[in-house]
N, C-alpha and C. Protein backbone atom coordinates (compact mmCIF):
# COMPACT_ATOMS: atom_id res chain seq x y z
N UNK A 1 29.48 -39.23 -3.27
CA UNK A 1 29.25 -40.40 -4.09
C UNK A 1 27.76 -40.58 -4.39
N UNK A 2 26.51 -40.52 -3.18
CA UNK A 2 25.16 -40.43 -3.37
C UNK A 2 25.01 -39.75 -4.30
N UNK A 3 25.77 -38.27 -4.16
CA UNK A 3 25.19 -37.07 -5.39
C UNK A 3 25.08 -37.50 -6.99
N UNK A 4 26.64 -37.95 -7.01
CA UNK A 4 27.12 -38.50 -8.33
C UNK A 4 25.98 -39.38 -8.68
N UNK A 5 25.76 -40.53 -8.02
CA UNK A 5 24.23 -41.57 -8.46
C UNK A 5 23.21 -41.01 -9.36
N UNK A 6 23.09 -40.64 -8.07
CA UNK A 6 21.61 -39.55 -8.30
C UNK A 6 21.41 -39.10 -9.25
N UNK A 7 22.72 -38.16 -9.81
CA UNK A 7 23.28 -36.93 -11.22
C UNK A 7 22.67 -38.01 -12.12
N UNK A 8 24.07 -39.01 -12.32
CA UNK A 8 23.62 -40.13 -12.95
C UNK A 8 22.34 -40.88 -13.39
N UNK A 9 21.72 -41.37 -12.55
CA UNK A 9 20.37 -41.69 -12.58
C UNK A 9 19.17 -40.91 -13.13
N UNK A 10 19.28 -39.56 -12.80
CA UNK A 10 18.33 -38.76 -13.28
C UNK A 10 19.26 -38.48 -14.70
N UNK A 11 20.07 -38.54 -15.35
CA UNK A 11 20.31 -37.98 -16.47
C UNK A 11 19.84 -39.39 -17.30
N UNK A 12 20.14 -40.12 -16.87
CA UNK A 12 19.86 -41.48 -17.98
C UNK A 12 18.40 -41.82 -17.96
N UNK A 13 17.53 -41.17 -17.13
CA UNK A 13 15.93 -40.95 -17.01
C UNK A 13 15.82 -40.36 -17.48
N UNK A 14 15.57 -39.19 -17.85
CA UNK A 14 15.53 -37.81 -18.71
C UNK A 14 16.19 -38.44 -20.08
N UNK A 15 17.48 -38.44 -20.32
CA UNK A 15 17.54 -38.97 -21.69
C UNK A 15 17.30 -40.10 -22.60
N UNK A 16 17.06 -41.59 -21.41
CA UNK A 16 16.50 -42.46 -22.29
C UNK A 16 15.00 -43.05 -21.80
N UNK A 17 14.46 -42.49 -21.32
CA UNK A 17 13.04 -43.05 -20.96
C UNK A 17 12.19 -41.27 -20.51
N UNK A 18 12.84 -40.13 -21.15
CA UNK A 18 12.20 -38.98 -20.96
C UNK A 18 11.26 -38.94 -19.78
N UNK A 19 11.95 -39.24 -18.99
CA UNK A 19 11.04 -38.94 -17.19
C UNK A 19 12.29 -37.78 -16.65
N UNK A 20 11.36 -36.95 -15.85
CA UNK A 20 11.92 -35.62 -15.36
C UNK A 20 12.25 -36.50 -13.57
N UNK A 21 12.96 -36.51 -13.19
CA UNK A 21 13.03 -36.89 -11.62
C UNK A 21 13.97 -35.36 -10.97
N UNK A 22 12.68 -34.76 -9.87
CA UNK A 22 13.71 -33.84 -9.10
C UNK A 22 13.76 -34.32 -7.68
N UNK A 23 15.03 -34.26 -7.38
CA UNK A 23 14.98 -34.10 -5.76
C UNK A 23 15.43 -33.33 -5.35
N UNK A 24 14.65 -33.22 -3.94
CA UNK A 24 14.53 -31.78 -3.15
C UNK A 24 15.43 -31.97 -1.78
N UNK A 25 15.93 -30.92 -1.21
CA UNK A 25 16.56 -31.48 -0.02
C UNK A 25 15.91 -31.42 0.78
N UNK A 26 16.41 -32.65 2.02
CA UNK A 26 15.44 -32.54 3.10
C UNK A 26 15.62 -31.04 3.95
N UNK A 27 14.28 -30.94 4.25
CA UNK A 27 14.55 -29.66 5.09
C UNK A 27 13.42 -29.41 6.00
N UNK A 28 12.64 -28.54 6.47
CA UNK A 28 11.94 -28.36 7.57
C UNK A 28 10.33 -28.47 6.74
N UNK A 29 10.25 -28.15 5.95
CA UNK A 29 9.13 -28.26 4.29
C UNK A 29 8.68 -29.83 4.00
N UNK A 30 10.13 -30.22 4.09
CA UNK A 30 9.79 -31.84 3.90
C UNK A 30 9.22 -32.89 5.34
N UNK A 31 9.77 -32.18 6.39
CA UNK A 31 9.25 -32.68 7.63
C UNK A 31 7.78 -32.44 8.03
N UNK A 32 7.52 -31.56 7.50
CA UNK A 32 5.98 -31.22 8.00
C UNK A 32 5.23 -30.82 6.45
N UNK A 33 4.12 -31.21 6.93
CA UNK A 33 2.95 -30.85 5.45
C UNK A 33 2.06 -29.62 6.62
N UNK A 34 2.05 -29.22 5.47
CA UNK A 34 1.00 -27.65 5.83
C UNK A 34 0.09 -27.07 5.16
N UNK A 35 -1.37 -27.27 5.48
CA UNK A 35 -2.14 -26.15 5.05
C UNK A 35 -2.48 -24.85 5.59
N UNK A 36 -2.83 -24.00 4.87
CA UNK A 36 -2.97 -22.58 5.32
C UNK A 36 -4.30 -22.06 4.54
N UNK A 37 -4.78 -21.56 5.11
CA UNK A 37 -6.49 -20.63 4.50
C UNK A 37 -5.78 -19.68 5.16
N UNK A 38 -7.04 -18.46 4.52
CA UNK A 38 -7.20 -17.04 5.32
C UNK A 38 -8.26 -16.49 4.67
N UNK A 39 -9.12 -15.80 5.47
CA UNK A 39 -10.13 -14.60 4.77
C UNK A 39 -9.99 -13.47 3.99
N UNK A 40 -8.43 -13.28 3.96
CA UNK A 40 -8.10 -12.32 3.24
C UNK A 40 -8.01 -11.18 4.08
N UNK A 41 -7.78 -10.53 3.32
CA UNK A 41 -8.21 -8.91 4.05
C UNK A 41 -9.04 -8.40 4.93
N UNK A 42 -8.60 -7.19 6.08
CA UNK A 42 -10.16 -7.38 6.79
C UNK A 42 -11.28 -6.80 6.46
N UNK A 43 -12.57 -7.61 6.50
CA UNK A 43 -13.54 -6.80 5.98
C UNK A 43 -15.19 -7.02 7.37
N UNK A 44 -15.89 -6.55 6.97
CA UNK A 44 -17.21 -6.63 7.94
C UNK A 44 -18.21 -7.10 7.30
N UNK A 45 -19.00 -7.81 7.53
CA UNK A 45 -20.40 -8.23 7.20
C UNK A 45 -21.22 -7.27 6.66
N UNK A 46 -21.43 -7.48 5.49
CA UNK A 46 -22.11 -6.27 4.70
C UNK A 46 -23.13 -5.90 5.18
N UNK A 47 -24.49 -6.55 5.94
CA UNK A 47 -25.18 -5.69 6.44
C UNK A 47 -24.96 -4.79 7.09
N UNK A 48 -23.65 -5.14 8.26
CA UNK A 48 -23.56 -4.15 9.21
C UNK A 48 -22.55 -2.87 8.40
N UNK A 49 -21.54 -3.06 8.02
CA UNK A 49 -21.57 -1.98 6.75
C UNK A 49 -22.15 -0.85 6.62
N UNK A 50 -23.38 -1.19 5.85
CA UNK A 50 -24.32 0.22 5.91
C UNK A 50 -24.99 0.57 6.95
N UNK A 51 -25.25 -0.16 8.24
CA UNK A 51 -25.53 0.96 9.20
C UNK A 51 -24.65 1.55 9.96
N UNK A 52 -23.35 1.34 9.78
CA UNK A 52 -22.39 2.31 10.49
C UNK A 52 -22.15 2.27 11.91
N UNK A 53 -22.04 0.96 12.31
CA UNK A 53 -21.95 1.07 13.89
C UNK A 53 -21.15 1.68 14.84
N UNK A 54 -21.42 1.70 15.87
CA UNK A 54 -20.16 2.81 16.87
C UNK A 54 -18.80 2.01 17.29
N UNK A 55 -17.96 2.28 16.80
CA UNK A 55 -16.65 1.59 17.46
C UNK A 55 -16.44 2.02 18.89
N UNK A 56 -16.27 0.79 19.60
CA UNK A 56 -16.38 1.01 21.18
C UNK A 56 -15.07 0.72 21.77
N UNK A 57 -14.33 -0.15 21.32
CA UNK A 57 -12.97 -0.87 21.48
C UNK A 57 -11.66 -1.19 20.46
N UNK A 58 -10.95 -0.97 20.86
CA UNK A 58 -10.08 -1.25 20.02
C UNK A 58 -9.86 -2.44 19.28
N UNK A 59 -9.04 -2.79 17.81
CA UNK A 59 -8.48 -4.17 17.27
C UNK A 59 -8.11 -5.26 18.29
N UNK A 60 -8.94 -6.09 18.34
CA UNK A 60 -8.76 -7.36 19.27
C UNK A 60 -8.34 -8.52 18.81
N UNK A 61 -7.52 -9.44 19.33
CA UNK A 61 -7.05 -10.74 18.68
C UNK A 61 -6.95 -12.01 19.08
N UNK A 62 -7.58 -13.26 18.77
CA UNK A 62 -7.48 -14.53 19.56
C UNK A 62 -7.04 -15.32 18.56
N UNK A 63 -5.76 -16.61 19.82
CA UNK A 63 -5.63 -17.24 18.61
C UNK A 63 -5.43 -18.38 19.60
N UNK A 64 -5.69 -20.00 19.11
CA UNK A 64 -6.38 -20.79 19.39
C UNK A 64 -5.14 -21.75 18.95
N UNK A 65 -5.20 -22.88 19.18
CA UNK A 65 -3.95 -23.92 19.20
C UNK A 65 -4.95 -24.95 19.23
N UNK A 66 -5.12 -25.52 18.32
CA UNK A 66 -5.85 -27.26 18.33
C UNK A 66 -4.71 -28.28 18.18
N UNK A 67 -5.44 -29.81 19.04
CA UNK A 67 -4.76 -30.88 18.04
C UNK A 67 -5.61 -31.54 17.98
N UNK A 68 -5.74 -31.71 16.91
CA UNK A 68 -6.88 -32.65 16.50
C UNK A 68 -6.18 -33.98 15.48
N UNK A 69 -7.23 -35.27 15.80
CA UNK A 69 -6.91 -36.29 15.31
C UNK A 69 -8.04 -36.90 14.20
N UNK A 70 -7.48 -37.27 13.42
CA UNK A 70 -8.72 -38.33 12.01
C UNK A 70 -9.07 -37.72 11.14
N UNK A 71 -8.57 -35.63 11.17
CA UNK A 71 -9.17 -34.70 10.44
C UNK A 71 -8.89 -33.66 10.76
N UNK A 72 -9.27 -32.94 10.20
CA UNK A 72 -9.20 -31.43 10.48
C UNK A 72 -10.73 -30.58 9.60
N UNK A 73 -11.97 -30.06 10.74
CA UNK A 73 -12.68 -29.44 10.31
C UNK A 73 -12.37 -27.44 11.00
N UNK A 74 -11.68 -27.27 9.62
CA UNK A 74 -11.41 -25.59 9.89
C UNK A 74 -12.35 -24.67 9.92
N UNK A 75 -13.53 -24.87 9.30
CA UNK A 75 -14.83 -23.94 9.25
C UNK A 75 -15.11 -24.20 10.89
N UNK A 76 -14.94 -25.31 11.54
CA UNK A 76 -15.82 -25.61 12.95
C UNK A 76 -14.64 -24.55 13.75
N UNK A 77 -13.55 -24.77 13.26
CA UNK A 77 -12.34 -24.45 14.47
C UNK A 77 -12.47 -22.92 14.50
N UNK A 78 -12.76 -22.00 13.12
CA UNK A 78 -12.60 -20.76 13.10
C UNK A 78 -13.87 -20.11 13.61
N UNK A 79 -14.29 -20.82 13.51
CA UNK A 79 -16.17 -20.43 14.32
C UNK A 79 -15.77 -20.40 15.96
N UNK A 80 -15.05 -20.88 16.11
CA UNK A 80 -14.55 -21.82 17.91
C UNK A 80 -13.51 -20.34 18.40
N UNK A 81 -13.16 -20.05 17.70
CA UNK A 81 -12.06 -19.28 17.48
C UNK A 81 -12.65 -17.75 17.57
N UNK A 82 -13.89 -17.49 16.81
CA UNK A 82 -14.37 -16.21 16.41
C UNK A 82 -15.24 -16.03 18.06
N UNK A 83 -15.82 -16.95 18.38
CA UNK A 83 -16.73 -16.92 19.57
C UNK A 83 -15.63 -16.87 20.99
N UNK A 84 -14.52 -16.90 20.76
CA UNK A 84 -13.66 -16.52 22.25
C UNK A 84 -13.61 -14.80 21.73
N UNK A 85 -13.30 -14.67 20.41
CA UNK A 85 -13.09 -13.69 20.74
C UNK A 85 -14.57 -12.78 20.79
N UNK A 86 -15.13 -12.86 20.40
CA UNK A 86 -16.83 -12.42 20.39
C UNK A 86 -16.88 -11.75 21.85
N UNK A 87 -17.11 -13.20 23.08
CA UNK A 87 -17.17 -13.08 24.36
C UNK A 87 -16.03 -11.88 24.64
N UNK A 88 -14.69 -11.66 24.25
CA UNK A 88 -14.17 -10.78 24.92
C UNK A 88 -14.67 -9.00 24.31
N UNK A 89 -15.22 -9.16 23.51
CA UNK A 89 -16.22 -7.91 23.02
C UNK A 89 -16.78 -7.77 23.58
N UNK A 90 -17.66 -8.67 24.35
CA UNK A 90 -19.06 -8.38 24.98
C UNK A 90 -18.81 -7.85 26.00
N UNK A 91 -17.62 -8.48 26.96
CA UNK A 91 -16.70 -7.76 28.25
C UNK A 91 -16.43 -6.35 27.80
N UNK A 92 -15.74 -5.70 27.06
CA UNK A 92 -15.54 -4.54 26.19
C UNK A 92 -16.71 -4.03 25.98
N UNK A 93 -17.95 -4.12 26.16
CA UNK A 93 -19.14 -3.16 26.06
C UNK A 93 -19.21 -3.27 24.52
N UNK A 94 -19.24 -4.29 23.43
CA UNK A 94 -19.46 -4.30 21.96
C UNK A 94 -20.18 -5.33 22.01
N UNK A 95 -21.19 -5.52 20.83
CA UNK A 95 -21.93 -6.48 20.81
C UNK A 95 -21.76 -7.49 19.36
N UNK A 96 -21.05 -6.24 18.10
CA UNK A 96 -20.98 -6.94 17.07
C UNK A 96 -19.24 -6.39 16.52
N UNK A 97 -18.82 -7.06 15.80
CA UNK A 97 -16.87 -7.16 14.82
C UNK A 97 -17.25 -6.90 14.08
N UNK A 98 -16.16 -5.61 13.85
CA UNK A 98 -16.36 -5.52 12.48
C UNK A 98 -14.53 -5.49 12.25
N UNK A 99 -14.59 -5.37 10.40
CA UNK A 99 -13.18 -5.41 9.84
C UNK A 99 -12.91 -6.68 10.43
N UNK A 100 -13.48 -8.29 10.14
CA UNK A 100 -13.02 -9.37 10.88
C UNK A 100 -11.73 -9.97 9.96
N UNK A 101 -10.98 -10.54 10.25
CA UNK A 101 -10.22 -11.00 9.48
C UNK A 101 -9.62 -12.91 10.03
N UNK A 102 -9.04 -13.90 9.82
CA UNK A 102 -8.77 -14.76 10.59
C UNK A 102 -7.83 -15.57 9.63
N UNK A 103 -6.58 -16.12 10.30
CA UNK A 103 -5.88 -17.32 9.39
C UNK A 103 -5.87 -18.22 10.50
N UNK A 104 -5.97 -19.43 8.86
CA UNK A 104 -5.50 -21.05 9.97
C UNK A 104 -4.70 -21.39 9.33
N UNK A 105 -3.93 -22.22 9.61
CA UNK A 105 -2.69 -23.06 9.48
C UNK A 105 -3.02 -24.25 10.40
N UNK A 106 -2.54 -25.35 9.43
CA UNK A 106 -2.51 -26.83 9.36
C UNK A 106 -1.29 -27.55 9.54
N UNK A 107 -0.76 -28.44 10.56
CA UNK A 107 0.93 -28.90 10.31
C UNK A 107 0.20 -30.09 10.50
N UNK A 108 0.84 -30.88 9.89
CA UNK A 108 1.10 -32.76 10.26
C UNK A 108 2.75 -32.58 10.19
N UNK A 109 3.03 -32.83 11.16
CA UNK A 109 4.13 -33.24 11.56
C UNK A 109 4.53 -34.66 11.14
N UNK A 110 5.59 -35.16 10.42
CA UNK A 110 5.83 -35.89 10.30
C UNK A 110 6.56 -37.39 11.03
N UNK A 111 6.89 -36.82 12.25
CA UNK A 111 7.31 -37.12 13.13
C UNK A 111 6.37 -37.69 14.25
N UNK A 112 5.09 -36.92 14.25
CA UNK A 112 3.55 -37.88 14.76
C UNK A 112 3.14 -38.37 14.81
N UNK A 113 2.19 -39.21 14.99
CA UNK A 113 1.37 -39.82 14.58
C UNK A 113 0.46 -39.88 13.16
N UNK A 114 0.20 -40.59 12.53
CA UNK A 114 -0.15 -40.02 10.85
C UNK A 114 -1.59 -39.36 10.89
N UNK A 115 -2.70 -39.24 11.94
CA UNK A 115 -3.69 -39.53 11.50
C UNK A 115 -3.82 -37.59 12.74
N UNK A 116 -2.55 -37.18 13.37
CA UNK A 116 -2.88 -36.05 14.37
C UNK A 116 -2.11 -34.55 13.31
N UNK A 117 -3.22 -33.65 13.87
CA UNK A 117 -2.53 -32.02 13.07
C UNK A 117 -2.85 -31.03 13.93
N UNK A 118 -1.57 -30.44 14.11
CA UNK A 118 -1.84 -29.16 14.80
C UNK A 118 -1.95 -27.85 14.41
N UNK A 119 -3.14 -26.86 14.42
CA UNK A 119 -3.75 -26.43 14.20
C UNK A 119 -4.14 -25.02 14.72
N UNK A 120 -3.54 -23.89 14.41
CA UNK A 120 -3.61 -22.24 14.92
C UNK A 120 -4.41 -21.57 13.98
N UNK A 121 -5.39 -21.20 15.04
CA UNK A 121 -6.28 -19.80 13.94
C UNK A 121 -5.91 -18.74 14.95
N UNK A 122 -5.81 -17.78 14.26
CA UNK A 122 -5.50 -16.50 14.53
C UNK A 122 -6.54 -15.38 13.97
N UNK A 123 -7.57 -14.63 15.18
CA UNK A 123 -8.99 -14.08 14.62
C UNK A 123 -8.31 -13.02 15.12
N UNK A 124 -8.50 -12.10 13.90
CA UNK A 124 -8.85 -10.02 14.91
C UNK A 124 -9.69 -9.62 14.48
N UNK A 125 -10.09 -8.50 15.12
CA UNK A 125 -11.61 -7.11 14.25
C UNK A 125 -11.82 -6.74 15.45
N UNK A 126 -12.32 -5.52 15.38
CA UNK A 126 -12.43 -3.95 16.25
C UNK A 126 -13.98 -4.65 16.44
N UNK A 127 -13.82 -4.37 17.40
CA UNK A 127 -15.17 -4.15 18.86
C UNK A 127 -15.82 -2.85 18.49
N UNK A 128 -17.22 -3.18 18.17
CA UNK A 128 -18.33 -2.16 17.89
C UNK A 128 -20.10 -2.32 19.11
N UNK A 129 -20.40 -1.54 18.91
CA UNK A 129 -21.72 -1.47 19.14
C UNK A 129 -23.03 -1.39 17.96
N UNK A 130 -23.79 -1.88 17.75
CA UNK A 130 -25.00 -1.70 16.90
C UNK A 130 -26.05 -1.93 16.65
N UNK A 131 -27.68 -1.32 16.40
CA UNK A 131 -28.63 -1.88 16.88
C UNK A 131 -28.57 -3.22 16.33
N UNK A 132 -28.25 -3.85 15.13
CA UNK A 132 -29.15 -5.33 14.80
C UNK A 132 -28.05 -6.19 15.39
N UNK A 133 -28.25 -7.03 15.90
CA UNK A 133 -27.43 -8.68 16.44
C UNK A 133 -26.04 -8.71 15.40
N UNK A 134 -25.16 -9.47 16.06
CA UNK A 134 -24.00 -9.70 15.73
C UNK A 134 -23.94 -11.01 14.27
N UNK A 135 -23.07 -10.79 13.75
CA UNK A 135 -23.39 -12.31 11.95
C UNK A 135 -23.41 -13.51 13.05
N UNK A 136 -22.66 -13.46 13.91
CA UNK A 136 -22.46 -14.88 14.44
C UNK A 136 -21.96 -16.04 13.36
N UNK A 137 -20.92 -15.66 12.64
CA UNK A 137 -20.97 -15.94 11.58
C UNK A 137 -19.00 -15.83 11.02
N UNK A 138 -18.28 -15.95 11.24
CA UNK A 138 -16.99 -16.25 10.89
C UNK A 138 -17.19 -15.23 9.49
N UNK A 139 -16.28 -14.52 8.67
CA UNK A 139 -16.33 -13.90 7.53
C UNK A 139 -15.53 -14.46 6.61
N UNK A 140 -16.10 -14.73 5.07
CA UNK A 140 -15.47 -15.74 4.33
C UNK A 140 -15.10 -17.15 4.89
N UNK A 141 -16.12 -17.86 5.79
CA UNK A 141 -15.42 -19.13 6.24
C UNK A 141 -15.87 -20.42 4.92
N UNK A 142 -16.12 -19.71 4.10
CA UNK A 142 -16.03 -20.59 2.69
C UNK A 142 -14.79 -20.89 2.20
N UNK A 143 -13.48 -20.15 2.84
CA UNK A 143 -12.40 -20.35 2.25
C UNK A 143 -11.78 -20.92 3.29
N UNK A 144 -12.13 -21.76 4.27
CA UNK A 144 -11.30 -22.44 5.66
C UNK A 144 -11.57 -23.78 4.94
N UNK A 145 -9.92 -24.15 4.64
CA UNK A 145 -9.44 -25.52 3.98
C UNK A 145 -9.18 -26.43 5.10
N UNK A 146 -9.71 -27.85 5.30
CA UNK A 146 -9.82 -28.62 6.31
C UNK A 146 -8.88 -29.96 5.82
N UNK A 147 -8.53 -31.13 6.33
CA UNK A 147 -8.45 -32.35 6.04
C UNK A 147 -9.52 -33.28 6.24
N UNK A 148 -9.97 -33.83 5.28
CA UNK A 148 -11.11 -34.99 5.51
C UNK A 148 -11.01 -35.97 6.20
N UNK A 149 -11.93 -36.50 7.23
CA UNK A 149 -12.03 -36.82 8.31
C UNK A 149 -12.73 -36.76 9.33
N UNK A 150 -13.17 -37.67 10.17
CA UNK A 150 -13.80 -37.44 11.12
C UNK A 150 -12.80 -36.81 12.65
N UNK A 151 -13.27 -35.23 12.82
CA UNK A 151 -11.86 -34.71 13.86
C UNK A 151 -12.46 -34.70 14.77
N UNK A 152 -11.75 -35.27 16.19
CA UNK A 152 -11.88 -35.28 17.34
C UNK A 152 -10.94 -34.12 17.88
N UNK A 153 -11.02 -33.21 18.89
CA UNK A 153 -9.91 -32.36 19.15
C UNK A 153 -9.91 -32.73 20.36
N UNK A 154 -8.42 -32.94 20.61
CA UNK A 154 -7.51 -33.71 22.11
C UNK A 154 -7.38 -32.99 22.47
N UNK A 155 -6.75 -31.53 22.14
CA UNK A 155 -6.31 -30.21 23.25
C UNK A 155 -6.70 -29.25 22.69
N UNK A 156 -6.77 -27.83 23.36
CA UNK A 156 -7.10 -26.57 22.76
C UNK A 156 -6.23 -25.53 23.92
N UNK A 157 -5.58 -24.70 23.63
CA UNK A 157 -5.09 -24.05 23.94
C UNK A 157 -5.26 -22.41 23.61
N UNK A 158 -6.32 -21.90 23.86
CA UNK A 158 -6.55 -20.51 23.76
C UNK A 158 -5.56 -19.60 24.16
N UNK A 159 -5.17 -18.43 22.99
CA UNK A 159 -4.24 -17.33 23.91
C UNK A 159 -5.14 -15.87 23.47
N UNK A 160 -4.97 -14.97 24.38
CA UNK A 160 -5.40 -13.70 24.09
C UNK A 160 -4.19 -12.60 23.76
């Protein structure tokens, strides 16, 4: 009977006041809002590039679990994110990443609190050695999409 309405309603919108109305079903899409960045493909810091550093370790990967509340700053989180895994290079006898790559993903749960989002970056790149210092520097973190806000982060949950 809802359906029929609905049919109804949206046809007499569309044909006498030319408004388009769609509805969507509820589903797991509608429960949660999500953003997602990524750096893309993996790539290395162009300086280090041309000097060709020594690969010392294998493809390494950290990925990080925030919740943060009032906001979401993703450039801070993937920086947070790049430096766990950094430190486990340095254990590995590497000093600088190369081929870095990293995604974040954004949920507000709808079911939360309005103002909390939880928050996974996922960093890899191969463990090198090389004379000049490491970017210290996240790759492409011009493209880490945040929510505006002032973010406090309540938990962090690192995994290796």
């Amino acid at each position: 009977m809802v359906q029929v309405c609905n049919r109804l309603f949206t046809d007499f919108c569309h044909n006498h006041l030319g408004i388009q109305i769609h509805y969507a079903h509820k589903s797991h899409a509608l429960e949660t809002e999500r953003v997602e960045s990524s750096s893309g493909p993996a790539r290395t810091h162009a300086y280090l590039a041309d000097l060709k550093p020594t690969i010392v370790g294998p493809r390494v990967e950290h990925k990080d679990q925030f919740t943060c509340q009032g906001g979401v700053d993703a450039g801070r989180l993937v920086n947070l994110a790049r430096r766990g895994l950094y430190s486990t290079a340095k254990e590995m006898g590497g000093n600088v990443l190369l081929e870095e790559k990293w995604d974040c993903k954004i949920l507000h749960p709808r079911s939360q609190r309005c103002d909390q989002f939880k928050v996974t970056i996922h960093y890899s790149a191969t463990v090198a050695r090389s004379c000049w210092p490491d970017a210290q520097r996240p790759i492409e973190i011009e493209a880490a999409k945040g929510i505006k806000g002032l973010m406090t982060v309540i938990d962090r949950h690192p995994e290796f």
